[in-house]
Structure formats: structure tokens, C-alpha cells
C-alpha atoms as a PDB file:
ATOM      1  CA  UNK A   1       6.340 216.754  10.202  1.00  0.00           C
ATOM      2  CA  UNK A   2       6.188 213.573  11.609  1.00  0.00           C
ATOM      3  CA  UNK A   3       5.364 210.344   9.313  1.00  0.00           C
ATOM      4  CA  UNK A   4       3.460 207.125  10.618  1.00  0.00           C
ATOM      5  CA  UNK A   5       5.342 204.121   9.729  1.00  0.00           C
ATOM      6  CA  UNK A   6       3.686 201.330   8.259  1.00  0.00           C
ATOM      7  CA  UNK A   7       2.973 198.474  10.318  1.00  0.00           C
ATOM      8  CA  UNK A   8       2.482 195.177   8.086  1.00  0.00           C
ATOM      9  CA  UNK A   9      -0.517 193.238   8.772  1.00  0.00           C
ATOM     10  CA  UNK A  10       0.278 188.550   8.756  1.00  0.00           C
ATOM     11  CA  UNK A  11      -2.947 188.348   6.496  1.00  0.00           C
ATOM     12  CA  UNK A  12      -1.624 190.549   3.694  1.00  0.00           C
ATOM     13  CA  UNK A  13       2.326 189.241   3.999  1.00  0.00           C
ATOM     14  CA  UNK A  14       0.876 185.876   3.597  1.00  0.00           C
ATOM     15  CA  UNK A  15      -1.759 186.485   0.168  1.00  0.00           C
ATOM     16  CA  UNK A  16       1.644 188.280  -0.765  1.00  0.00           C
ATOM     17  CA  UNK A  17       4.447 185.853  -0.272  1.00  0.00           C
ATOM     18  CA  UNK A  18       2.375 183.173   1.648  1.00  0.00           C
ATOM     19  CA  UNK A  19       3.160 180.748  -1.629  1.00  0.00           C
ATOM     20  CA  UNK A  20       6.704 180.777  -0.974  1.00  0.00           C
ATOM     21  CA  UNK A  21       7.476 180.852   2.654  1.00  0.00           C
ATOM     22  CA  UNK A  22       5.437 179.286   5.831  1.00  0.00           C
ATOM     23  CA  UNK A  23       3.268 180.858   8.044  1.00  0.00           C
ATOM     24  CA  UNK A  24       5.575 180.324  10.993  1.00  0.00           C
ATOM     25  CA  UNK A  25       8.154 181.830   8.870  1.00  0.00           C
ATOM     26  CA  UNK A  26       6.498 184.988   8.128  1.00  0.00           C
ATOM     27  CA  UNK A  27       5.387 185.432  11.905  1.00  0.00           C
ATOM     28  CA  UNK A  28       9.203 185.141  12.897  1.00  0.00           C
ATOM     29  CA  UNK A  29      10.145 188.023  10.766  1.00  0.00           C
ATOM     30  CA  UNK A  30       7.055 190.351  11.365  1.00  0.00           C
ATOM     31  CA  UNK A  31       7.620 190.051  15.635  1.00  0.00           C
ATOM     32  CA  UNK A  32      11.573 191.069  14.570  1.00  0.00           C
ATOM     33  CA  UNK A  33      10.189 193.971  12.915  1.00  0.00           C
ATOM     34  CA  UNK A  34       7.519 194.722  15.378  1.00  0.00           C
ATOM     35  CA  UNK A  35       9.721 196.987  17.645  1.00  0.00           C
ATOM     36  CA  UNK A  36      11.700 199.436  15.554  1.00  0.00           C
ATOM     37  CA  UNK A  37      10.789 198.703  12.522  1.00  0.00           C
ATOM     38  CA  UNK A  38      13.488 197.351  11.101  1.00  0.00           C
ATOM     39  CA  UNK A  39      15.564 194.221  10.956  1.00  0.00           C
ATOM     40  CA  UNK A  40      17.999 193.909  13.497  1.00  0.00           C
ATOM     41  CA  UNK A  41      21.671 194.770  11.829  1.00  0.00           C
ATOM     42  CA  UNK A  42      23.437 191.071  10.867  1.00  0.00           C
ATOM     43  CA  UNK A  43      19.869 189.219  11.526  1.00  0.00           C
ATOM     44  CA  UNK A  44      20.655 185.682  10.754  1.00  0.00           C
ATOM     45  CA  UNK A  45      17.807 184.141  12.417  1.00  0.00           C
ATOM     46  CA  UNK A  46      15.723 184.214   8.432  1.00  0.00           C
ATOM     47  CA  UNK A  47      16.684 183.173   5.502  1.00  0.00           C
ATOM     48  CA  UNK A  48      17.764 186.425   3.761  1.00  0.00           C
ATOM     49  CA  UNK A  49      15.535 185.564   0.463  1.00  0.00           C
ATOM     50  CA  UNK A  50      12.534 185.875   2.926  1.00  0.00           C
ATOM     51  CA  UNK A  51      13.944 189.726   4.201  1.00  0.00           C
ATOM     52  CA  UNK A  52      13.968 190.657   0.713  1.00  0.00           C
ATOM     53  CA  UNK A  53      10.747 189.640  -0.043  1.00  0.00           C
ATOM     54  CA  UNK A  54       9.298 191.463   3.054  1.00  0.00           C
ATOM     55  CA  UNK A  55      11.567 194.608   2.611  1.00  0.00           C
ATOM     56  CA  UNK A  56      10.066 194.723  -0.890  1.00  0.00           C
ATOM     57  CA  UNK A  57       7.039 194.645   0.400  1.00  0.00           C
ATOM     58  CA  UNK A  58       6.895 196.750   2.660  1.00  0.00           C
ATOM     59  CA  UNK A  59       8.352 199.138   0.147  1.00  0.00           C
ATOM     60  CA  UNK A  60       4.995 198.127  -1.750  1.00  0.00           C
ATOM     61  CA  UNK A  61       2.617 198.682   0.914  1.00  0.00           C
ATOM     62  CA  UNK A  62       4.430 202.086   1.593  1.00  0.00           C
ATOM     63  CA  UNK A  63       4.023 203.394  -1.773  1.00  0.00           C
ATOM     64  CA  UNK A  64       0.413 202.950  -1.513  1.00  0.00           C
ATOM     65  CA  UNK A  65       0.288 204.592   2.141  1.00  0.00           C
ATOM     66  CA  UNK A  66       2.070 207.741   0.449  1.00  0.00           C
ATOM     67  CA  UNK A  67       0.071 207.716  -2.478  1.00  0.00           C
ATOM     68  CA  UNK A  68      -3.072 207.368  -0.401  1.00  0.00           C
ATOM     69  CA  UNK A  69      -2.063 210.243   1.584  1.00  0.00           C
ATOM     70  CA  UNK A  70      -0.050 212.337  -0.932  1.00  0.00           C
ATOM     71  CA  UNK A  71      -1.165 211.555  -4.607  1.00  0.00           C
ATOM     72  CA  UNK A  72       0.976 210.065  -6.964  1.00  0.00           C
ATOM     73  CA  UNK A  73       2.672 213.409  -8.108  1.00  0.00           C
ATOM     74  CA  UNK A  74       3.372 214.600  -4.658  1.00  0.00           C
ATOM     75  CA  UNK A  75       5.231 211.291  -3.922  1.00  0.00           C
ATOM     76  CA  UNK A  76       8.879 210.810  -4.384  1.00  0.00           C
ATOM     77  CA  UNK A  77      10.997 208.120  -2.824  1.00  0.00           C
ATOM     78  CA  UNK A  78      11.930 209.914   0.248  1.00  0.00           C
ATOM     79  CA  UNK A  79       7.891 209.566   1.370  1.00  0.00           C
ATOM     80  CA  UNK A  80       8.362 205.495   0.840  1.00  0.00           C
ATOM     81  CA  UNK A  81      11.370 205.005   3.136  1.00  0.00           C
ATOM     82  CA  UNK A  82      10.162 207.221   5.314  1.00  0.00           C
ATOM     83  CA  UNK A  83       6.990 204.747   5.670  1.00  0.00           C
ATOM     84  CA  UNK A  84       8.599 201.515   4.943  1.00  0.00           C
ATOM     85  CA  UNK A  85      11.540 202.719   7.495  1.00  0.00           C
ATOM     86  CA  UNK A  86      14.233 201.140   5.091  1.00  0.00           C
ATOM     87  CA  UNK A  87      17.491 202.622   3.508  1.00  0.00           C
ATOM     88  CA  UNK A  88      17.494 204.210   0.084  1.00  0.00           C
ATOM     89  CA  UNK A  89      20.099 201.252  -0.772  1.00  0.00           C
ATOM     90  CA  UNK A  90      17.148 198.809   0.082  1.00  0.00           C
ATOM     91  CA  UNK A  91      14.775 200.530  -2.469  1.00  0.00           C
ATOM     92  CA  UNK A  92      17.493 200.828  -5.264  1.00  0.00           C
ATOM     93  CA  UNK A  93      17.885 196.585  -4.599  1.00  0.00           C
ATOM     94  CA  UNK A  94      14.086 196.220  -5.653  1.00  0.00           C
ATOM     95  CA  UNK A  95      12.957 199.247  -7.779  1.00  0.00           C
ATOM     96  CA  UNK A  96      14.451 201.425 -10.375  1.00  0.00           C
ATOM     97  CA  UNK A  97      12.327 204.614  -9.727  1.00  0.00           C
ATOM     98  CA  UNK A  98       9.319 205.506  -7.943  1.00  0.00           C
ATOM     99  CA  UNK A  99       7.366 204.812 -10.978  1.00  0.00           C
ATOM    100  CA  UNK A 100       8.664 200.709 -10.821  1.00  0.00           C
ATOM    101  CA  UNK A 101       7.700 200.913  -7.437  1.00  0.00           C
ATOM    102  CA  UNK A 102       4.129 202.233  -8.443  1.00  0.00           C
ATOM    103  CA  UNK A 103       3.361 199.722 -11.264  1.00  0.00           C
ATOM    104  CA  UNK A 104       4.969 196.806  -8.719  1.00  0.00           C
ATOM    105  CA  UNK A 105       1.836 198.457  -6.178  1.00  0.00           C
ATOM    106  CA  UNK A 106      -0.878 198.268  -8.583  1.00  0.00           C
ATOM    107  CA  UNK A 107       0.595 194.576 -10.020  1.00  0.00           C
ATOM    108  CA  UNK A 108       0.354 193.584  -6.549  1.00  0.00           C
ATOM    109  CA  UNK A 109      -3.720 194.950  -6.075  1.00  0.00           C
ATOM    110  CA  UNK A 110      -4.798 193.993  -9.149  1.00  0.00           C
ATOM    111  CA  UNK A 111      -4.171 190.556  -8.804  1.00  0.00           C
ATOM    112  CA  UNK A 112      -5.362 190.802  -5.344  1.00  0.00           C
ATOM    113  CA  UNK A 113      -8.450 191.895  -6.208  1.00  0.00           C
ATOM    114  CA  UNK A 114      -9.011 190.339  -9.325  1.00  0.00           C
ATOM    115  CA  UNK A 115      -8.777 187.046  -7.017  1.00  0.00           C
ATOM    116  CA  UNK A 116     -11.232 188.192  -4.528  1.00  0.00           C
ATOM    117  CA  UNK A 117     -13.499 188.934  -6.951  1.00  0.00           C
ATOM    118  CA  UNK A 118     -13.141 185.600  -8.601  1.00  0.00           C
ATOM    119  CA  UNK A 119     -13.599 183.780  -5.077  1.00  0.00           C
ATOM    120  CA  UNK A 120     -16.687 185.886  -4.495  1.00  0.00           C
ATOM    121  CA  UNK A 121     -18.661 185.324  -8.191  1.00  0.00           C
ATOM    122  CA  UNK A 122     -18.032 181.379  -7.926  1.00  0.00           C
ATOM    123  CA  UNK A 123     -20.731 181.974  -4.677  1.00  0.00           C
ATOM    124  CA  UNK A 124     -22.824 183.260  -7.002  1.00  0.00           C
ATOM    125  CA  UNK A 125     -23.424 179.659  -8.224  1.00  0.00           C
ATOM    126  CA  UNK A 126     -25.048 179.726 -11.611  1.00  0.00           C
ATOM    127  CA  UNK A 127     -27.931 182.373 -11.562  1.00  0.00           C
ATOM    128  CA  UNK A 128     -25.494 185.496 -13.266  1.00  0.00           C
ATOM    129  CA  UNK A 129     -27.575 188.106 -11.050  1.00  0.00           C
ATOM    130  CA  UNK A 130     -25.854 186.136  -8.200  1.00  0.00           C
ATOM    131  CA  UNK A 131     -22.344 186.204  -9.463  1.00  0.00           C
ATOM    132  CA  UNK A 132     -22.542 189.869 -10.300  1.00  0.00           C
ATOM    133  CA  UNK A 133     -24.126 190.857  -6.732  1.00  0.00           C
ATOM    134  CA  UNK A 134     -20.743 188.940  -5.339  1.00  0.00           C
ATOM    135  CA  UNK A 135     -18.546 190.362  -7.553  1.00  0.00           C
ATOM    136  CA  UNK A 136     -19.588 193.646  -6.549  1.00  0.00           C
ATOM    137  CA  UNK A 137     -19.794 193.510  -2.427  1.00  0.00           C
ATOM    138  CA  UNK A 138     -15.982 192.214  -2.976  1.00  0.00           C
ATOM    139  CA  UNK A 139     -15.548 195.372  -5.090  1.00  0.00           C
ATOM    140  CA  UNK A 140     -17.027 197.745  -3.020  1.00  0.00           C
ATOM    141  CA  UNK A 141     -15.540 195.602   0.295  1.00  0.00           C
ATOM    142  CA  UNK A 142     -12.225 196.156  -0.436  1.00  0.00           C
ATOM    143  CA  UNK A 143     -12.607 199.677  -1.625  1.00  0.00           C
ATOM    144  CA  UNK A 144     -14.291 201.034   1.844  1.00  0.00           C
ATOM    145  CA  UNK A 145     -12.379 198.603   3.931  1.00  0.00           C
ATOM    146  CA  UNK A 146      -8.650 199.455   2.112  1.00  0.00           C
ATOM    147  CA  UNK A 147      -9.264 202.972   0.071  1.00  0.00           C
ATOM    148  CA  UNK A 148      -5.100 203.170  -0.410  1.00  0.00           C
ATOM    149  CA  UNK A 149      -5.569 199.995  -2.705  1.00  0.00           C
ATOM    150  CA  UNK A 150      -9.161 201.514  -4.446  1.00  0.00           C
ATOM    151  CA  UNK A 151      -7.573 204.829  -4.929  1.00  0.00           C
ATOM    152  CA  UNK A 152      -3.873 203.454  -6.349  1.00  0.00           C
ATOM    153  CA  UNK A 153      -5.637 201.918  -8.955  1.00  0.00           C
ATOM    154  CA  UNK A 154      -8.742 203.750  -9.529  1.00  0.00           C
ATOM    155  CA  UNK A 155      -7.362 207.849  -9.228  1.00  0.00           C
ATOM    156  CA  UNK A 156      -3.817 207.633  -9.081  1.00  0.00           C
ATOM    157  CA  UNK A 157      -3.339 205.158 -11.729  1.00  0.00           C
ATOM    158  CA  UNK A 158      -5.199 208.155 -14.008  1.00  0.00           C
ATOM    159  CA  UNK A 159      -2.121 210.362 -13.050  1.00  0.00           C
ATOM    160  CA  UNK A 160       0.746 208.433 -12.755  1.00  0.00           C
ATOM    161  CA  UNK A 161       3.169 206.971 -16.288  1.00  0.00           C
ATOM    162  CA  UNK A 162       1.594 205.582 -19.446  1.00  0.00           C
ATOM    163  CA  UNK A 163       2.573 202.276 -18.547  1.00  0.00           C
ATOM    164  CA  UNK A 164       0.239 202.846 -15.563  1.00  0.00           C
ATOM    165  CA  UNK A 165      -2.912 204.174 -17.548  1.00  0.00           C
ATOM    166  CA  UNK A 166      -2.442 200.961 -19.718  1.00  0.00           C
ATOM    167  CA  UNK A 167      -2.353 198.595 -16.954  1.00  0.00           C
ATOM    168  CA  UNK A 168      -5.870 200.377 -15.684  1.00  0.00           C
ATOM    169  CA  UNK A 169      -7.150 199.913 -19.107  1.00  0.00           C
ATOM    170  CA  UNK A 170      -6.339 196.354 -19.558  1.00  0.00           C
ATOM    171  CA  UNK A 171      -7.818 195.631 -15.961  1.00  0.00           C
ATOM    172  CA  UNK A 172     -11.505 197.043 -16.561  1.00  0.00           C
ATOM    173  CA  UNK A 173     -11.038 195.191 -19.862  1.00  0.00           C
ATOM    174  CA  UNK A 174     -10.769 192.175 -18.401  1.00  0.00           C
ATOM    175  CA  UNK A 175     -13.718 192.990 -15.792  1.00  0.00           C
ATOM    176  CA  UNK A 176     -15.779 193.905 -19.339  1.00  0.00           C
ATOM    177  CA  UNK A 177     -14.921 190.615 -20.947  1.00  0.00           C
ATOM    178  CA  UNK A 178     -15.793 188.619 -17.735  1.00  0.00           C
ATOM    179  CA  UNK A 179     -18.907 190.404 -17.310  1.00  0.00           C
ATOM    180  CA  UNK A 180     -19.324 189.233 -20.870  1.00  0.00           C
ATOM    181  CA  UNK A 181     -19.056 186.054 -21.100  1.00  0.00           C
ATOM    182  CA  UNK A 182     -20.686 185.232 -18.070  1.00  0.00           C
ATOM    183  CA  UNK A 183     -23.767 186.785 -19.575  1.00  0.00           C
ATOM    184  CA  UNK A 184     -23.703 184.773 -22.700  1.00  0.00           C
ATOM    185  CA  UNK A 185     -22.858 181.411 -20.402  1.00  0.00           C
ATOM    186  CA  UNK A 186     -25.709 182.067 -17.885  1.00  0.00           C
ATOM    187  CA  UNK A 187     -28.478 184.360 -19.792  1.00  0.00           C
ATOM    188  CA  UNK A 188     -30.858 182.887 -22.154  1.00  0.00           C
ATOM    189  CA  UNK A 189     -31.012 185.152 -24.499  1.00  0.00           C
ATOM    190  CA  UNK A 190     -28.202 187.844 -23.931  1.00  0.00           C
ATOM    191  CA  UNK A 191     -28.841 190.729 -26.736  1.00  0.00           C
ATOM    192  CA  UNK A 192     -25.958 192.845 -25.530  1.00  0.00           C
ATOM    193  CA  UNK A 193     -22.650 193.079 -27.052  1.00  0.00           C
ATOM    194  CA  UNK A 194     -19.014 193.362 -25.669  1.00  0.00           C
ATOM    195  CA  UNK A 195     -19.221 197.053 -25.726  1.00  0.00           C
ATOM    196  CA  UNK A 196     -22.362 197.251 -23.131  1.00  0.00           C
ATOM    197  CA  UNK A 197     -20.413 195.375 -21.051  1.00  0.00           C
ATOM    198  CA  UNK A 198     -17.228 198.058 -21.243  1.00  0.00           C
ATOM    199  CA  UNK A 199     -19.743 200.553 -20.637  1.00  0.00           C
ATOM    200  CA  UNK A 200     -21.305 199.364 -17.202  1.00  0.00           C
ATOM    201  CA  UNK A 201     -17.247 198.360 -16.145  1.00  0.00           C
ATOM    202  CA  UNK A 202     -16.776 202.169 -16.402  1.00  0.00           C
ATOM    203  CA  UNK A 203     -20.012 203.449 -14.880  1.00  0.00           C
ATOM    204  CA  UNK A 204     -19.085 201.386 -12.009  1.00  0.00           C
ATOM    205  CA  UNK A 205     -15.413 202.799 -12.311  1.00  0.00           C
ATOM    206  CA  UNK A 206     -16.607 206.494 -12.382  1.00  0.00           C
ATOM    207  CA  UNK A 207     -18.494 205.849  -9.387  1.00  0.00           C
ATOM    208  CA  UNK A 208     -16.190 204.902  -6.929  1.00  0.00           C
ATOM    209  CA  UNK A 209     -13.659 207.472  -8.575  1.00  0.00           C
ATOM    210  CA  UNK A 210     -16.016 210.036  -7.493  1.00  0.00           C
ATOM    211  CA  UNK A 211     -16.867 208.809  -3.777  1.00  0.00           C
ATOM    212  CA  UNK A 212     -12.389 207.774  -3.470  1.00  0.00           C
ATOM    213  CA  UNK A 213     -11.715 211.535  -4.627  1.00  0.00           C
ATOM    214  CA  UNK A 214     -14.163 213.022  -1.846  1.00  0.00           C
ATOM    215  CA  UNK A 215     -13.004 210.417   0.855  1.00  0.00           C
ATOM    216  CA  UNK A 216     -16.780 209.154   0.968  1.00  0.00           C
ATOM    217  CA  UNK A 217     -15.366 205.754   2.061  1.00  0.00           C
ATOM    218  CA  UNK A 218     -18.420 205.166   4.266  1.00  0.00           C
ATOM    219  CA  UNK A 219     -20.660 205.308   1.564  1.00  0.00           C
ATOM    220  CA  UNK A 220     -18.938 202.949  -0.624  1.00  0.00           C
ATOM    221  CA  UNK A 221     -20.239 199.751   0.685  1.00  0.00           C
ATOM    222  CA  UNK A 222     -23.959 201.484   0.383  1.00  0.00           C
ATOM    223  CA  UNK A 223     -23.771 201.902  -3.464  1.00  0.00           C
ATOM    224  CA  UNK A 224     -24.669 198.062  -4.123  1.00  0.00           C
ATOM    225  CA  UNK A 225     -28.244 198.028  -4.745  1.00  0.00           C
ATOM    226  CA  UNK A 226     -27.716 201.138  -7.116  1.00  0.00           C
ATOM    227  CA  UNK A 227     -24.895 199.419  -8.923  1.00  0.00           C
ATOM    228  CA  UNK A 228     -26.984 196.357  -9.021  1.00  0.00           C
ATOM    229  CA  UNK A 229     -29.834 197.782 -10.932  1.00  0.00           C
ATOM    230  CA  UNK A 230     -27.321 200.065 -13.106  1.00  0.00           C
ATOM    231  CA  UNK A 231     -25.453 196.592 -13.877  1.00  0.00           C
ATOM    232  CA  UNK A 232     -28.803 194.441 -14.302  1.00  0.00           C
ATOM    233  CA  UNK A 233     -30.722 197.044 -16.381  1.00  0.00           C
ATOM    234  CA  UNK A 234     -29.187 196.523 -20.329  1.00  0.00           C
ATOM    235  CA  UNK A 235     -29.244 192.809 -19.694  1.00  0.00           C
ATOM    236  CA  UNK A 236     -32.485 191.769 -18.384  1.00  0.00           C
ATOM    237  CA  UNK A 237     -34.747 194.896 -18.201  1.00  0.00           C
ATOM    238  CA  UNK A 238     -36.027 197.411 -15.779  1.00  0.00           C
ATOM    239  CA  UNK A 239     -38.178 194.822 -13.854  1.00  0.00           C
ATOM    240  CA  UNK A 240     -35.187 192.568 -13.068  1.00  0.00           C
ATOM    241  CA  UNK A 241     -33.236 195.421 -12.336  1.00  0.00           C
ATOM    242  CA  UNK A 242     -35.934 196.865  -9.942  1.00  0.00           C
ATOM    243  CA  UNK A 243     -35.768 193.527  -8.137  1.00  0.00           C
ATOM    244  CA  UNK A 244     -32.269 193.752  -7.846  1.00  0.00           C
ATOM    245  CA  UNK A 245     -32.732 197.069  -6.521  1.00  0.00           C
ATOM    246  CA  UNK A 246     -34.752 196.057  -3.753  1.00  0.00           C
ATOM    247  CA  UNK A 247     -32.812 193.214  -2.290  1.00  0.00           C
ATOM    248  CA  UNK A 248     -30.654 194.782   0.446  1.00  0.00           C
END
């Protein structure tokens, strides 16, 4: 059976590496790999440090495809270089296993997303029902718009190594301990402890397990206004929470 190869997109080479090499830069090496896939044997044209970083990435956004497609304990490394369209040599220079390559993946989206959830609460100015309606569209955003990101971290993460159950934990943690403190900052009187915050982090989490496992990536985006009231309810009651409710 034939497997699609993955075709990086500027926009996520550039959030990825964008810090260490210019624009132009990255543009020059995606239109060399545009046509076969792969770098032309002997390219000098690059600097080779800016290859590697691409190869590794594309390594990284290959992982996810397979994962996406094949679950974590149906992939093996074959299923990445088959997507990333690199040598087995080339994986070996970046990753020790396909578990390193799995915990590099979910490194790689957490950050991401932790960002664009950051960006999208400081909109939120400083009313918290604000902040937590932007948090959540850029949740629920980048899980219906990318689902091989949402479900890396959110089912496969459950199945994968140890290591990659912790790094899950410590994530909603730190989701629980923002939601938090941003209630004690911006609520008068904020009754609720540090645990009701863990709690709504992994109401929200079971959620969008459940709609990633059935491929219900259409509905994602429409769960805000439930996951508003659900967040709003144990901190300022069921009127506030109906209010949230209502606002589409």
C-alpha cells in the first residue's frame, strides 16, 4: 500500500525553527524539497545546520502523520521514513528509537500549543470569563483544525512510554495551575481550590478524547459554549455559567 508523503507547510517550519534561521532561508530549502521530496544529493546551496533542522522535522511532523493514522503501537520507524521520505541513517542522526521520536513530537505540540493558548487568554484582557473563552477556541481550534497534534497528545500519549504519560500529566497540570491562579488574580472572591481546577482540566480533556477517538473533528469547534458553562459553573455559579452558555 501506498503512503502519502508529508508535505511541510512555511507557517509551521517557521514557529518551529523560525528563531534560528530567516524566512528566506526556510523558503529556499522547502522549494528544494518541493519536487521529490528530498534534498538533492551534495546540496550545498543551505547551510547544512538548517537541513538538519528540517530533516528532523520533518521526521517530527511524520511521526505525528503515522500516529494520526496508525496509533502509537502500530507505528514503528519504517511508517516515519516512509512519510518523512528520509533514510533510516537520517533518523538514527536525530532519534534513538521511535519512542525519542514520539516524546520530541509531543515536546514540539505542547509548547506549540501551550503558546497559542497563552497568545489567545492575554485577549481576554482582565475579565477571567474572557481569558478562559480564548483559551478554549485556541484549544478546540487547533484540535479540529490539526487532530494529528490533538490526538498525539491527548490518546496516544495514554498509550505510548511512561515518560510519555508523565509529560501528559505535567501538561494538564500546568493548564490546572493556570486556570488557578488566574481565578484567584481576577475573581473576587474565588472559593475553589487547586483541585477544582484539576478537575475541570480533565473534564475538558475527556471530552475531546472522546470526540479525537470517534474522528468527530467537526464537532470539536462546537463544544465551546458547553465547555464554557462546564468551566464557569464551580467558580461563579449556575447563572454566570448560563450566560456563558448562551453567548455563541
Amino acid at each position: 500500500m501506498s503512503v502519502e508523503r508529508i508535505q511541510l507547510r512555511k507557517d509551521s517550519v517557521l514557529a518551529a525553527i523560525g528563531h534560528e534561521w530567516s524566512p528566506e532561508q526556510i523558503e529556499a530549502a522547502l522549494e528544494l524539497l518541493a519536487h521529490s521530496g528530498r534534498f538533492p544529493s551534495g546540496v550545498r546551496k543551505l547551510p547544512a545546520a538548517l537541513i538538519k533542522a528540517i530533516q528532523r522535522e520533518r521526521l517530527i511532523v511524520a511521526m505525528l502523520n503515522a500516529v494520526a493514522e496508525l496509533g502509537y503501537l502500530g507505528t514503528n520507524v519504517q511508517d516515519v521514513l516512509d512519510r518523512a521520505v528520509v533514510s533510516r541513517p537520517t533518523f538514527y542522526e536525530h532519534f534513538s528509537n521511535k519512542e525519542d521520536c514520539f516524546l520530541a513530537a509531543f515536546d514540539v505540540c505542547a509548547e506549540r500549543l501551550v503558546k497559542k493558548i497563552d497568545d489567545a487568554v492575554r485577549q481576554g484582557g482582565d475579565v477571567w470569563r474572557d481569558r478562559v473563552r480564548c483559551g478554549l477556541e485556541a484549544l478546540l481550534r487547533l484540535a479540529a483544525r490539526e487532530p494529528e497534534i490533538a490526538r498525539a497528545m491527548v490518546v496516544e500519549a495514554r498509550a505510548a512510554s511512561a515518560a510519555a504519560v508523565q509529560r501528559r500529566v505535567e501538561l494538564m497540570d500546568n493548564f490546572a495551575r493556570c486556570l488557578d491562579e488566574q481565578a484567584r488574580e481576577l475573581l473576587p472572591t474565588p472559593a475553589q481550590t487547586a483541585v477544582t481546577a484539576a478537575g475541570v482540566v480533565g473534564g475538558v480533556e475527556a471530552l475531546l478524547y472522546s470526540r479525537l477517538c470517534k474522528q468527530e473533528h467537526d464537532r470539536i469547534e462546537s463544544l465551546l459554549p458547553s465547555l464554557m458553562y462546564f468551566v464557569v459553573l464551580p467558580y461563579e455559579g449556575h447563572d454566570a455559567a448560563g450566560e456563558a452558555l448562551a453567548v455563541n
